[in-house]
PDB file of N, CA and C in Angstrom:
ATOM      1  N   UNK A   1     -35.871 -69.617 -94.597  1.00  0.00           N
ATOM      2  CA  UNK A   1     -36.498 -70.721 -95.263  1.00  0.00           C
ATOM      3  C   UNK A   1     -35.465 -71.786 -95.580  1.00  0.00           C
ATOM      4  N   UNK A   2     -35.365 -72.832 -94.842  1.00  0.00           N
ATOM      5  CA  UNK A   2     -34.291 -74.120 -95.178  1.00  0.00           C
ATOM      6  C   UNK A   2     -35.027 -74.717 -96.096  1.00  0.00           C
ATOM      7  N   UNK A   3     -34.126 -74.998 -97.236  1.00  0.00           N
ATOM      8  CA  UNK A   3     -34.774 -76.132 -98.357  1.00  0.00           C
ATOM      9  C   UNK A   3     -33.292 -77.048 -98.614  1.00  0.00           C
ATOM     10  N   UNK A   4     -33.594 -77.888 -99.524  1.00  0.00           N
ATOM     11  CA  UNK A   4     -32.665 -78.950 -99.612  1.00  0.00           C
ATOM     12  C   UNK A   4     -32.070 -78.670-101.278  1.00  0.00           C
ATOM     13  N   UNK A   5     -30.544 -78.447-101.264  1.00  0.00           N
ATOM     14  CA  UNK A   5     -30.295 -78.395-102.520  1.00  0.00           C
ATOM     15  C   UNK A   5     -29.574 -79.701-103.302  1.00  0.00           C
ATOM     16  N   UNK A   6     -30.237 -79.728-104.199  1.00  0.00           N
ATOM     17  CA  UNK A   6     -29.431 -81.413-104.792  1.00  0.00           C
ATOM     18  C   UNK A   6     -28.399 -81.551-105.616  1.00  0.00           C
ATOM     19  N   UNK A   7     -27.976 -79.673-105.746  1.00  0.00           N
ATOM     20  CA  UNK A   7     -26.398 -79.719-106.673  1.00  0.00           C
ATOM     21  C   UNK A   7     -25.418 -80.352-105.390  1.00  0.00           C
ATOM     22  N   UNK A   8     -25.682 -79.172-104.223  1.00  0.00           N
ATOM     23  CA  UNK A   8     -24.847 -79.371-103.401  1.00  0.00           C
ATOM     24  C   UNK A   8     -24.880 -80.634-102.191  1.00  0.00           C
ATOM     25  N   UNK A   9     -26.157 -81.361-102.602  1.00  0.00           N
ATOM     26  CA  UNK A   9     -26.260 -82.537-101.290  1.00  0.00           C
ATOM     27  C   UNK A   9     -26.431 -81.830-100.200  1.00  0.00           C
ATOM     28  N   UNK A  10     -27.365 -80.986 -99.536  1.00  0.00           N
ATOM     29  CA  UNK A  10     -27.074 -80.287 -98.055  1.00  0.00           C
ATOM     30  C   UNK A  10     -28.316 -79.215 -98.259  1.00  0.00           C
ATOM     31  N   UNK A  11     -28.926 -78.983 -96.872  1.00  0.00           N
ATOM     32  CA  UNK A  11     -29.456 -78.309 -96.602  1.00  0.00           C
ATOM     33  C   UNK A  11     -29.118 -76.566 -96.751  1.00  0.00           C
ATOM     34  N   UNK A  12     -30.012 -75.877 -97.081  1.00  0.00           N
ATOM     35  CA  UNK A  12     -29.513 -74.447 -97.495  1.00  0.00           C
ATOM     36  C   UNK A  12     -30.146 -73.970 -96.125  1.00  0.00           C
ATOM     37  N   UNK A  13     -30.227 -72.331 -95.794  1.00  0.00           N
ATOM     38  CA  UNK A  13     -30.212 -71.687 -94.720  1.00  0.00           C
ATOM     39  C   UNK A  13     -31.494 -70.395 -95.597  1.00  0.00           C
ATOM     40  N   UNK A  14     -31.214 -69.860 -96.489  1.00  0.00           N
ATOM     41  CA  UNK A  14     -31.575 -68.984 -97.339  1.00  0.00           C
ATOM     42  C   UNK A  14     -31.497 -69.332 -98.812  1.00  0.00           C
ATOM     43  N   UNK A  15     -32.355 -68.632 -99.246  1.00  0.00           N
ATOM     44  CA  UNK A  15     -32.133 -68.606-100.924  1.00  0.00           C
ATOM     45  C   UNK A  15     -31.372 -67.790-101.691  1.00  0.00           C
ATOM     46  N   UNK A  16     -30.641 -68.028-102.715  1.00  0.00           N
ATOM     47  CA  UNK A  16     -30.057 -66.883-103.165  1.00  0.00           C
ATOM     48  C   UNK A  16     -30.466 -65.692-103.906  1.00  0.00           C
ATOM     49  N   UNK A  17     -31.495 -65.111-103.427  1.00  0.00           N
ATOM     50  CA  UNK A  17     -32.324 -64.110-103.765  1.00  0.00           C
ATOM     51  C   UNK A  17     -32.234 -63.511-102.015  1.00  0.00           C
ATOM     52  N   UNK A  18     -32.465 -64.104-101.239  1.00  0.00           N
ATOM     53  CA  UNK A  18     -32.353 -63.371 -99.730  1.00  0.00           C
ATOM     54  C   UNK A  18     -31.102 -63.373 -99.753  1.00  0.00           C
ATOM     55  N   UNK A  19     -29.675 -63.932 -99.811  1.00  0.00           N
ATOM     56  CA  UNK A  19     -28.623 -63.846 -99.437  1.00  0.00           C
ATOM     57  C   UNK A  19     -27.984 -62.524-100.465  1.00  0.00           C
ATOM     58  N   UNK A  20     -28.914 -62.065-101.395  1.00  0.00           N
ATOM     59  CA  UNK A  20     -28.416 -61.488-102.294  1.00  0.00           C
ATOM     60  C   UNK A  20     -28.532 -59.953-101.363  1.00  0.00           C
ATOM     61  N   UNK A  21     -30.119 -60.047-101.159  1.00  0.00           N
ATOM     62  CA  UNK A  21     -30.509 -59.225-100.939  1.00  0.00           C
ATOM     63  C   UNK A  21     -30.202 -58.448 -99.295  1.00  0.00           C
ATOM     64  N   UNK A  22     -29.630 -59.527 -98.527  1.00  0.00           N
ATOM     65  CA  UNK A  22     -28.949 -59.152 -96.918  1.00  0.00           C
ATOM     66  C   UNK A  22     -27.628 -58.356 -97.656  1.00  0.00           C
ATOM     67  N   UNK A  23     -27.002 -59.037 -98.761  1.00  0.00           N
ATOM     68  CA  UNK A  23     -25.632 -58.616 -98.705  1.00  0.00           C
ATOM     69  C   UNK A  23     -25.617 -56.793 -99.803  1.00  0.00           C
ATOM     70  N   UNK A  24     -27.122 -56.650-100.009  1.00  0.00           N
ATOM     71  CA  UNK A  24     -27.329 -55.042-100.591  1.00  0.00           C
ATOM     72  C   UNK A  24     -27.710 -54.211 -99.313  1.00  0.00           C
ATOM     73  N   UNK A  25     -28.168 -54.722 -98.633  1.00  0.00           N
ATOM     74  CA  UNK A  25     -28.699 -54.313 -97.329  1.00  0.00           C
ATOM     75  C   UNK A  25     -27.558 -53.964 -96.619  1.00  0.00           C
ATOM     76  N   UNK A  26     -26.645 -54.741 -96.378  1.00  0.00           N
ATOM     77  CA  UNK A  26     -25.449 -54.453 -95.261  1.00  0.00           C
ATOM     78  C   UNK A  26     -24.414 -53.715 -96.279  1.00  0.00           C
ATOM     79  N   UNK A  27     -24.335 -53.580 -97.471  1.00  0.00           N
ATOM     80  CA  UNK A  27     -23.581 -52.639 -97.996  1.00  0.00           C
ATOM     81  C   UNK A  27     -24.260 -51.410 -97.788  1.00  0.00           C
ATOM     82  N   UNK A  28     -25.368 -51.036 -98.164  1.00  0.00           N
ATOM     83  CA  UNK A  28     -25.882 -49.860 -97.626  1.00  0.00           C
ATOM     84  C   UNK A  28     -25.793 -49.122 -96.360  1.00  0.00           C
ATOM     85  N   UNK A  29     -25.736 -50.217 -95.559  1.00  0.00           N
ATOM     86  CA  UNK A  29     -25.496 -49.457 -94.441  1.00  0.00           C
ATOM     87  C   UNK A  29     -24.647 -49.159 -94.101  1.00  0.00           C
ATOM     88  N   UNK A  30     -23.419 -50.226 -94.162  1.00  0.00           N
ATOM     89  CA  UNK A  30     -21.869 -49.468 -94.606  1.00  0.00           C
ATOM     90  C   UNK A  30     -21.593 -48.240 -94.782  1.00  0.00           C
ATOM     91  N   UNK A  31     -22.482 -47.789 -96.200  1.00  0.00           N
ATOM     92  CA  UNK A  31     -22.311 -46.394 -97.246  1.00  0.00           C
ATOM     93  C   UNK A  31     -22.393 -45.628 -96.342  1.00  0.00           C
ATOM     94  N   UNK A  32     -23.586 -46.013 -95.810  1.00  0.00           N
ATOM     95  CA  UNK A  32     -24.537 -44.870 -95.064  1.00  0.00           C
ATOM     96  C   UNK A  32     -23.421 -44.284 -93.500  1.00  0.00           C
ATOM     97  N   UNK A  33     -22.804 -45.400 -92.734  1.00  0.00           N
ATOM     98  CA  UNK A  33     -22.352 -44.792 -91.638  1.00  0.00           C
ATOM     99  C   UNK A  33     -20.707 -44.686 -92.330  1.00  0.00           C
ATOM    100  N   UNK A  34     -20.189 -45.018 -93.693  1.00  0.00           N
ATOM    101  CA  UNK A  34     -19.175 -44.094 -93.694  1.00  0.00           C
ATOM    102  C   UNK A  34     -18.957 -42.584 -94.278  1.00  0.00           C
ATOM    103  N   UNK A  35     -20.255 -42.453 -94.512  1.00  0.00           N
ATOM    104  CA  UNK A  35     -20.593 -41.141 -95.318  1.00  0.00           C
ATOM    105  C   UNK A  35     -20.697 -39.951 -94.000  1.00  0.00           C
ATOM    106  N   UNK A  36     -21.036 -40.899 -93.029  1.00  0.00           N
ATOM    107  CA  UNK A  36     -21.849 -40.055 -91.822  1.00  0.00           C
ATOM    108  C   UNK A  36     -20.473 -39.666 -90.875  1.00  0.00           C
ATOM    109  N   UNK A  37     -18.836 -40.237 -91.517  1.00  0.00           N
ATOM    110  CA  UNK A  37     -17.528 -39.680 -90.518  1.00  0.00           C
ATOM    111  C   UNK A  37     -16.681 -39.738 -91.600  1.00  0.00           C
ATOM    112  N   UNK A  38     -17.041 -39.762 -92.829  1.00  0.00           N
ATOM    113  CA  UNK A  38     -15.699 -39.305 -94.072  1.00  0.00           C
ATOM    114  C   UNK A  38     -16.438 -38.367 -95.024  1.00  0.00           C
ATOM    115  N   UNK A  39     -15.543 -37.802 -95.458  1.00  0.00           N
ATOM    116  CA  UNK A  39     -15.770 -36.977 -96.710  1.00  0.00           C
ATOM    117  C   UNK A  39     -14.181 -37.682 -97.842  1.00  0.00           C
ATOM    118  N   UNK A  40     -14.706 -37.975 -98.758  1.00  0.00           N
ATOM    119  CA  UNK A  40     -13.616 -38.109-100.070  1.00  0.00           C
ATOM    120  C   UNK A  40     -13.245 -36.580-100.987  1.00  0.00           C
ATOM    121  N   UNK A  41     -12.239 -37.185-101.290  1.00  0.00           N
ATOM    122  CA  UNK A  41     -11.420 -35.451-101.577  1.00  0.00           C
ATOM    123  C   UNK A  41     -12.382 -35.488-102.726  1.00  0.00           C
ATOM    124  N   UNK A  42     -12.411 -36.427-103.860  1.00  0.00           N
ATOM    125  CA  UNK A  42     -13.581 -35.446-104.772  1.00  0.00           C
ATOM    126  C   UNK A  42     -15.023 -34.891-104.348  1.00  0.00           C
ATOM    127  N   UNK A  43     -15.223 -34.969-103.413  1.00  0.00           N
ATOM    128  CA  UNK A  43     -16.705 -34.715-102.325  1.00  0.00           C
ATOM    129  C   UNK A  43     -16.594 -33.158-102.191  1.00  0.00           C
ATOM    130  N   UNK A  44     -14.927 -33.115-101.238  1.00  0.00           N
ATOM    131  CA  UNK A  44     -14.770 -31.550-101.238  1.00  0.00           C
ATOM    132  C   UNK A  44     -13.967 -30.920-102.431  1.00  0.00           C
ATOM    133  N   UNK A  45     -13.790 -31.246-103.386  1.00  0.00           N
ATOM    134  CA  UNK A  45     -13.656 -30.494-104.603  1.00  0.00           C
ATOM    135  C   UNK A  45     -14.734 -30.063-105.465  1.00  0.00           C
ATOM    136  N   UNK A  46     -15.726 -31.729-105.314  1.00  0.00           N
ATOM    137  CA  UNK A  46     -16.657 -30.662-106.121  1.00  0.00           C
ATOM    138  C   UNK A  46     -18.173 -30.244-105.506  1.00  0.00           C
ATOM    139  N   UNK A  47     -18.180 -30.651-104.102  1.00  0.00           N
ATOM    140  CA  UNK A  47     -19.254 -30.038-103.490  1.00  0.00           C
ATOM    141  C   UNK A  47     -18.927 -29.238-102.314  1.00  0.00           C
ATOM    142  N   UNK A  48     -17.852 -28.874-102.023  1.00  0.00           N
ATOM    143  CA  UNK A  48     -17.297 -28.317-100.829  1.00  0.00           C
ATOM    144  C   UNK A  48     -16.545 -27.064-101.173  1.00  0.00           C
ATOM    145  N   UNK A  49     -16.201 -27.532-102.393  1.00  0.00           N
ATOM    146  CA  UNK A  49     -15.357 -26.048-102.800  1.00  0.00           C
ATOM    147  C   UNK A  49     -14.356 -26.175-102.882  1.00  0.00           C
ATOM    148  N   UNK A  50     -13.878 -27.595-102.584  1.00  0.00           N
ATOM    149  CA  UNK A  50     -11.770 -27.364-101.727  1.00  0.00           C
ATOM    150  C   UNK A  50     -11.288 -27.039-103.391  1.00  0.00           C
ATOM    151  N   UNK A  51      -9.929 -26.845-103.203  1.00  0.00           N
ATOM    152  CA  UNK A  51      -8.998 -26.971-104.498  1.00  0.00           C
ATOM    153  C   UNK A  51      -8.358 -27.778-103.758  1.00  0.00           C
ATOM    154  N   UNK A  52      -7.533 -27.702-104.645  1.00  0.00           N
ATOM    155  CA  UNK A  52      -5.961 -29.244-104.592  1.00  0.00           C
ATOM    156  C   UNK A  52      -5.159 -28.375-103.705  1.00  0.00           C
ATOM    157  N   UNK A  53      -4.702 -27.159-103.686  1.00  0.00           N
ATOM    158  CA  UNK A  53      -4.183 -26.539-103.000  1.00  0.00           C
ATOM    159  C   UNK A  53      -4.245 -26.378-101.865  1.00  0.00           C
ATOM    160  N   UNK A  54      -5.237 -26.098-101.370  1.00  0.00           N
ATOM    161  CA  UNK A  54      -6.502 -26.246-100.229  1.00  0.00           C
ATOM    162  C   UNK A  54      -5.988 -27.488 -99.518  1.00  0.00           C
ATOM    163  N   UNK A  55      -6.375 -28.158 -99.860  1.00  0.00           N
ATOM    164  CA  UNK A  55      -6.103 -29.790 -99.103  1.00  0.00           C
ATOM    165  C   UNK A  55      -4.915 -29.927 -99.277  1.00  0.00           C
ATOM    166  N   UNK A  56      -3.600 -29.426-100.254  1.00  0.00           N
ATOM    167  CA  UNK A  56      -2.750 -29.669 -99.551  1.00  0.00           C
ATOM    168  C   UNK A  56      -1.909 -28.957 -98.527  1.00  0.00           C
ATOM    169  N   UNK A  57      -2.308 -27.830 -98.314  1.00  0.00           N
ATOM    170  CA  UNK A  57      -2.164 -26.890 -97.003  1.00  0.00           C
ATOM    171  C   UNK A  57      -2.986 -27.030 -96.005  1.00  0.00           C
ATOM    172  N   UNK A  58      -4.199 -27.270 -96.324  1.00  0.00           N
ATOM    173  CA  UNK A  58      -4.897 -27.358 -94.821  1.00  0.00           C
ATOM    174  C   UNK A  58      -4.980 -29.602 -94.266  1.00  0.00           C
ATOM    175  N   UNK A  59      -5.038 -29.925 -94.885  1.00  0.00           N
ATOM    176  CA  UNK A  59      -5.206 -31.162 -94.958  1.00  0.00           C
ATOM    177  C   UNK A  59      -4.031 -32.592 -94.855  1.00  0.00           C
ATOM    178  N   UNK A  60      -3.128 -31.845 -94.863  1.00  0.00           N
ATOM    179  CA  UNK A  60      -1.870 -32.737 -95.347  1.00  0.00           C
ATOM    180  C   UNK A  60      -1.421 -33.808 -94.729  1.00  0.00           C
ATOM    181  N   UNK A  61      -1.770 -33.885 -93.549  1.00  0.00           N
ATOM    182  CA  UNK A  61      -0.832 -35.420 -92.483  1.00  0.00           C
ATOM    183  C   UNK A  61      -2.396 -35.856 -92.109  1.00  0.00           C
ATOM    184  N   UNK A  62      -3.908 -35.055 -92.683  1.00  0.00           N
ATOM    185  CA  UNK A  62      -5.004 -36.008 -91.927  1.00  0.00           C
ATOM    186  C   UNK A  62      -5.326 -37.024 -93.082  1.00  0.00           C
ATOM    187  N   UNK A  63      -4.856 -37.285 -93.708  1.00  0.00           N
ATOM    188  CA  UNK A  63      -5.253 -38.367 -94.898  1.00  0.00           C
ATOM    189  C   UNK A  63      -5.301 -39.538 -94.331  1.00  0.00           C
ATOM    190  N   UNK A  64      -7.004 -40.354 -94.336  1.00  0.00           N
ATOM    191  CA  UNK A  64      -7.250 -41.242 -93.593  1.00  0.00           C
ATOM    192  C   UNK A  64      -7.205 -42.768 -94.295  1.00  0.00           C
ATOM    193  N   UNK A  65      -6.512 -44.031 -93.891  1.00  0.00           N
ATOM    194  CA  UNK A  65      -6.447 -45.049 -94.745  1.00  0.00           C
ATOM    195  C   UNK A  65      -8.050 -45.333 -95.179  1.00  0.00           C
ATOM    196  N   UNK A  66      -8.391 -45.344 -96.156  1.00  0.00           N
ATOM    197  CA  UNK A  66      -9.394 -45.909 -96.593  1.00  0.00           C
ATOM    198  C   UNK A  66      -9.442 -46.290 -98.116  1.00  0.00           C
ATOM    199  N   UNK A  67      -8.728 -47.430 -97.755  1.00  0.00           N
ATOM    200  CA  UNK A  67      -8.129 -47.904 -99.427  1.00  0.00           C
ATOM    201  C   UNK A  67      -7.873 -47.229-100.451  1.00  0.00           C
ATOM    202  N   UNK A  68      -8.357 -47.257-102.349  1.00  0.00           N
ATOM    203  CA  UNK A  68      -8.124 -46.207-103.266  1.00  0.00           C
ATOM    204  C   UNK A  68      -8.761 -45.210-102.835  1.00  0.00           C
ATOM    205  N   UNK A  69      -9.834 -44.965-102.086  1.00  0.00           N
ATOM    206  CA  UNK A  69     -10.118 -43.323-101.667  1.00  0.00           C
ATOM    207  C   UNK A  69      -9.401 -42.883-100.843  1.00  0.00           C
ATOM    208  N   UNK A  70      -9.563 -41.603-101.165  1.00  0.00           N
ATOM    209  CA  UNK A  70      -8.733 -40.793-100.062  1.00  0.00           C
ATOM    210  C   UNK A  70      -9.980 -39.527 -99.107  1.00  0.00           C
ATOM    211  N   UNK A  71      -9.689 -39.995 -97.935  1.00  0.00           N
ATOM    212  CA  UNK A  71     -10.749 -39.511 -97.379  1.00  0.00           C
ATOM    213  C   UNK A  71     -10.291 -38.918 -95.937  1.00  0.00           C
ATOM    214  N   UNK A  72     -11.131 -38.158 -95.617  1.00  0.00           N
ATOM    215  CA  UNK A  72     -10.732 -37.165 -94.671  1.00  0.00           C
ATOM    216  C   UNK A  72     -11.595 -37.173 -93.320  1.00  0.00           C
ATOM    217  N   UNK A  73     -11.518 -37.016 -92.227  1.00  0.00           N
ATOM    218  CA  UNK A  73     -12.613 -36.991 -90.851  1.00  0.00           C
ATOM    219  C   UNK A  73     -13.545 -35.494 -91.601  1.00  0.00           C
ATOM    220  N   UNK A  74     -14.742 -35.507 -91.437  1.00  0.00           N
ATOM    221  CA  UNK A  74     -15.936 -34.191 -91.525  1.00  0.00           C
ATOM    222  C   UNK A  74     -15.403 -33.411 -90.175  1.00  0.00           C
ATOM    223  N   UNK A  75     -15.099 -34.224 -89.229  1.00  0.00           N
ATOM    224  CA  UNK A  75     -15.269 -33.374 -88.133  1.00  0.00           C
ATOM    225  C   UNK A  75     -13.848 -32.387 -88.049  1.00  0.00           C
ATOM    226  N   UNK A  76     -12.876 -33.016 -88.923  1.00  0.00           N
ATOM    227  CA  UNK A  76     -11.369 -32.454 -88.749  1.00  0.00           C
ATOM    228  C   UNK A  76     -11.762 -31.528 -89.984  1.00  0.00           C
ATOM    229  N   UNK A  77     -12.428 -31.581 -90.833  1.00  0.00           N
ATOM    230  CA  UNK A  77     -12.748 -30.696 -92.088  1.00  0.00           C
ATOM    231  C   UNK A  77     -13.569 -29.201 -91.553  1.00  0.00           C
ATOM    232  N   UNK A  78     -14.491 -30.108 -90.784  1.00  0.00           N
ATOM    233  CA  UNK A  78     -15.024 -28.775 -89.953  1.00  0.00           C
ATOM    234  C   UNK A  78     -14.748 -27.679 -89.479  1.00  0.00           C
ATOM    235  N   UNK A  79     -13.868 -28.031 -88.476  1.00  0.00           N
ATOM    236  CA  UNK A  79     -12.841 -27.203 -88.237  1.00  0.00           C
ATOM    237  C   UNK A  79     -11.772 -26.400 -88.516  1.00  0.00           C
ATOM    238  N   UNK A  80     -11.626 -26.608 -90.160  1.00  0.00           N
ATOM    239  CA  UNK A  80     -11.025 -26.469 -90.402  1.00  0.00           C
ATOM    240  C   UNK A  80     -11.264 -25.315 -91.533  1.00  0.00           C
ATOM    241  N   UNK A  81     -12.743 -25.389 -91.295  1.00  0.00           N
ATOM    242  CA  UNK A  81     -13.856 -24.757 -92.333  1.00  0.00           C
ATOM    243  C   UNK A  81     -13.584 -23.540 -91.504  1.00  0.00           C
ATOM    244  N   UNK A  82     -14.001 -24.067 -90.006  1.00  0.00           N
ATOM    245  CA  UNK A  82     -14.232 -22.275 -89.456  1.00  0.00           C
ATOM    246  C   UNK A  82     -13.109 -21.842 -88.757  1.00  0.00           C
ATOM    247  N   UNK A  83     -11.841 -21.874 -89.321  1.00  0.00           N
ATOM    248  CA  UNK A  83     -10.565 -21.291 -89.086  1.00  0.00           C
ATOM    249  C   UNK A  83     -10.872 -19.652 -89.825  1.00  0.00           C
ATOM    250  N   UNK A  84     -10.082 -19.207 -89.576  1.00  0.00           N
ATOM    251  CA  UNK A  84      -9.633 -17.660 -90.281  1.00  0.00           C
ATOM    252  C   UNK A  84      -8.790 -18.139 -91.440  1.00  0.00           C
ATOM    253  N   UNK A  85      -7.916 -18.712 -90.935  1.00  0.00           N
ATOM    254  CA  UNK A  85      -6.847 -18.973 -92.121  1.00  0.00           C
ATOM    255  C   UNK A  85      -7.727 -19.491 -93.271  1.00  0.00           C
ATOM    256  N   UNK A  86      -8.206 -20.255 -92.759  1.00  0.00           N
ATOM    257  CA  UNK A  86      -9.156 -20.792 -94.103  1.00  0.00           C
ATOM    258  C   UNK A  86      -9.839 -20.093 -94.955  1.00  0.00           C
ATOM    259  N   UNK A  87     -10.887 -19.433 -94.099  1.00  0.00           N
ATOM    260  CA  UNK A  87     -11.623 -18.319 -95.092  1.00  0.00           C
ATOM    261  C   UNK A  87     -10.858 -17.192 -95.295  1.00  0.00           C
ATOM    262  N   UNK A  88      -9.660 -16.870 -95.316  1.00  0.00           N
ATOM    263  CA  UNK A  88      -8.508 -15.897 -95.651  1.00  0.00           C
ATOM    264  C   UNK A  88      -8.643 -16.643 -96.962  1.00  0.00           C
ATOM    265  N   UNK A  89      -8.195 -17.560 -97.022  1.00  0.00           N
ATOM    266  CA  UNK A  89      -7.200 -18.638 -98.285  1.00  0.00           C
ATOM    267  C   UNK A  89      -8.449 -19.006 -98.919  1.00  0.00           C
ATOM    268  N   UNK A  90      -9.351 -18.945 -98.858  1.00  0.00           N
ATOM    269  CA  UNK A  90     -10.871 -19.517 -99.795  1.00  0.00           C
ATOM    270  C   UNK A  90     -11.291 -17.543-100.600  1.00  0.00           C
ATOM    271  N   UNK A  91     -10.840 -16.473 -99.467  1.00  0.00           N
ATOM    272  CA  UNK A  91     -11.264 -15.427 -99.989  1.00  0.00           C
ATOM    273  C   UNK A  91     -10.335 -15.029-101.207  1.00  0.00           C
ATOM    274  N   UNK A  92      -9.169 -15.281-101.030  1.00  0.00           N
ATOM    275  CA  UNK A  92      -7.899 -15.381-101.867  1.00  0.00           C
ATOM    276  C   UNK A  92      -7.835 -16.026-102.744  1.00  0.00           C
ATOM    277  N   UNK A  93      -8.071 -17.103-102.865  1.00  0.00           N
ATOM    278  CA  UNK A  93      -8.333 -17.776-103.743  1.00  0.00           C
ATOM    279  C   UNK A  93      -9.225 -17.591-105.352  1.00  0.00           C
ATOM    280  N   UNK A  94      -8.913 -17.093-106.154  1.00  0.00           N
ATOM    281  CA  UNK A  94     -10.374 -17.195-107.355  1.00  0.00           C
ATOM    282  C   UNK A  94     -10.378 -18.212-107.934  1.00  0.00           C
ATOM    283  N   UNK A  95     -10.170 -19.370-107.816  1.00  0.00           N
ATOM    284  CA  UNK A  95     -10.634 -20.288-108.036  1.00  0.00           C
ATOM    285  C   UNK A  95     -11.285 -21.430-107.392  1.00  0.00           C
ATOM    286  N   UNK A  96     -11.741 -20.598-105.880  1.00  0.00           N
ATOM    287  CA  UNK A  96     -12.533 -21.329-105.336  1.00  0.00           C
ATOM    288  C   UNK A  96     -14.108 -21.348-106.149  1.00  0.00           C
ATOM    289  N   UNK A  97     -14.596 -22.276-105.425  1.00  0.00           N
ATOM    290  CA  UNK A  97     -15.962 -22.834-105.517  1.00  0.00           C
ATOM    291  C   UNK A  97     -16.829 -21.579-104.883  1.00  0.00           C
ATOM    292  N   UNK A  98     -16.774 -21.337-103.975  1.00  0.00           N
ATOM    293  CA  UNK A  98     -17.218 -20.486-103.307  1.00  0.00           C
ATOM    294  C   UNK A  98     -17.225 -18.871-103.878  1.00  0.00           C
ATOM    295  N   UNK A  99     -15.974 -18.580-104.280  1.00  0.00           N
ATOM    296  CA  UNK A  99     -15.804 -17.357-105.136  1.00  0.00           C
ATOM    297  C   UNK A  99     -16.361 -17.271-106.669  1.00  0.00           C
ATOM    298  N   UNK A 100     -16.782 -18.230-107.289  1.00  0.00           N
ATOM    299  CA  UNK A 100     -16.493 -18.404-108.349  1.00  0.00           C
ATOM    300  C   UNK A 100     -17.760 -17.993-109.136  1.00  0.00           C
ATOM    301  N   UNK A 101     -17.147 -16.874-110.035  1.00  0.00           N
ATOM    302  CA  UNK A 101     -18.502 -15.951-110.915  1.00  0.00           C
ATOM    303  C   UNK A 101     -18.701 -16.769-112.108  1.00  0.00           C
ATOM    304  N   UNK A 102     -19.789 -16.453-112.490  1.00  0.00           N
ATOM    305  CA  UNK A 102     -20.513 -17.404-113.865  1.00  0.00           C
ATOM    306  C   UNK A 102     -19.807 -17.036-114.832  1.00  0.00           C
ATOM    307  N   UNK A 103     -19.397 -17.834-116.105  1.00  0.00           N
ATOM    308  CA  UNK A 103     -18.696 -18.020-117.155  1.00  0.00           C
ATOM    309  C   UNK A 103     -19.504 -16.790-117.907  1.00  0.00           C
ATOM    310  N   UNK A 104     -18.042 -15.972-118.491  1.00  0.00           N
ATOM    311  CA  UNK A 104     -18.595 -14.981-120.050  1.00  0.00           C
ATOM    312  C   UNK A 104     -19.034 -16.158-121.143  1.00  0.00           C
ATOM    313  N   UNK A 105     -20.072 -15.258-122.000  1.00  0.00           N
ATOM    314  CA  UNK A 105     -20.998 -15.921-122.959  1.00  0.00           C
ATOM    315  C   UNK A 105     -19.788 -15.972-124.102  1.00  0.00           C
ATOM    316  N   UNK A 106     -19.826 -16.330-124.710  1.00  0.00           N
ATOM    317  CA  UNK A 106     -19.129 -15.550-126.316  1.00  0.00           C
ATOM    318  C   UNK A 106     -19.853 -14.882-127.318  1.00  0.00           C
ATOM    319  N   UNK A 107     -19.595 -14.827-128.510  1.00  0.00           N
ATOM    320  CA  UNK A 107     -20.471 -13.918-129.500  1.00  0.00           C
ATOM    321  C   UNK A 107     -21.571 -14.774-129.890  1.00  0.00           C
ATOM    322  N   UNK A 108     -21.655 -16.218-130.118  1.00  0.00           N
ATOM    323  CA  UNK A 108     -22.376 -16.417-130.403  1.00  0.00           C
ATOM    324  C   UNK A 108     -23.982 -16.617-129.070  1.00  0.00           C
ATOM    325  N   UNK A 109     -23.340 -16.487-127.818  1.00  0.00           N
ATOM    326  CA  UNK A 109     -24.436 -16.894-126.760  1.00  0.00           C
ATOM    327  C   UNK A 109     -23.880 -17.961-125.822  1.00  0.00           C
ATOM    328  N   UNK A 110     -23.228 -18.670-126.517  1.00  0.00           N
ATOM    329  CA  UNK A 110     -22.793 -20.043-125.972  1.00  0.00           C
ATOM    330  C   UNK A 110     -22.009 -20.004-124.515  1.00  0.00           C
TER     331      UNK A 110
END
């Protein structure tokens, strides 16, 4: 929709309600296809299971630039999932995610 704006003297292209709304649109999709070839280390800490340890033995030289996050290939994670060594070091581990038994109550229940 071209209309004429009279702050700026000049024809507009869009309104700023559509320009708002292209630029939520193309961030989304962004999200969407970098979600679909990264995982962020808090992703696999707290939905993956990793520890800090973890990633820094299995993970260490794949740290991918992606500004303040730190993020990893899924597909190099993958693999890395169905190693032996890995599920050795996740079985070893008790403080994995994966290992990890439900909290004692105390006296009062809590």
């Amino acid at each position: 929709m071209e209309y004429w704006d009279r702050r700026e003297g000049r024809y507009r292209l869009f309104s700023d309600g559509e320009r708002r709304e292209y630029g939520r649109k193309k961030a989304e999709e962004m999200r969407e296809k970098w979600q679909k070839t990264f995982l962020s280390k808090s992703t696999l800490l707290k939905v993956r299971g990793w520890t800090e340890q973890g990633i820094f033995r299995f993970l260490a030289g794949e740290l991918v630039d992606a500004g303040p996050i730190h993020a990893y290939r899924i597909s190099v994670i993958e693999k890395i999932e169905a190693s032996k060594a890995y599920k050795d070091f996740m079985l070893a581990n008790p403080k994995g995610k994966r290992s990890k038994e439900p909290k004692a109550k105390n006296i009062l229940g809590l």
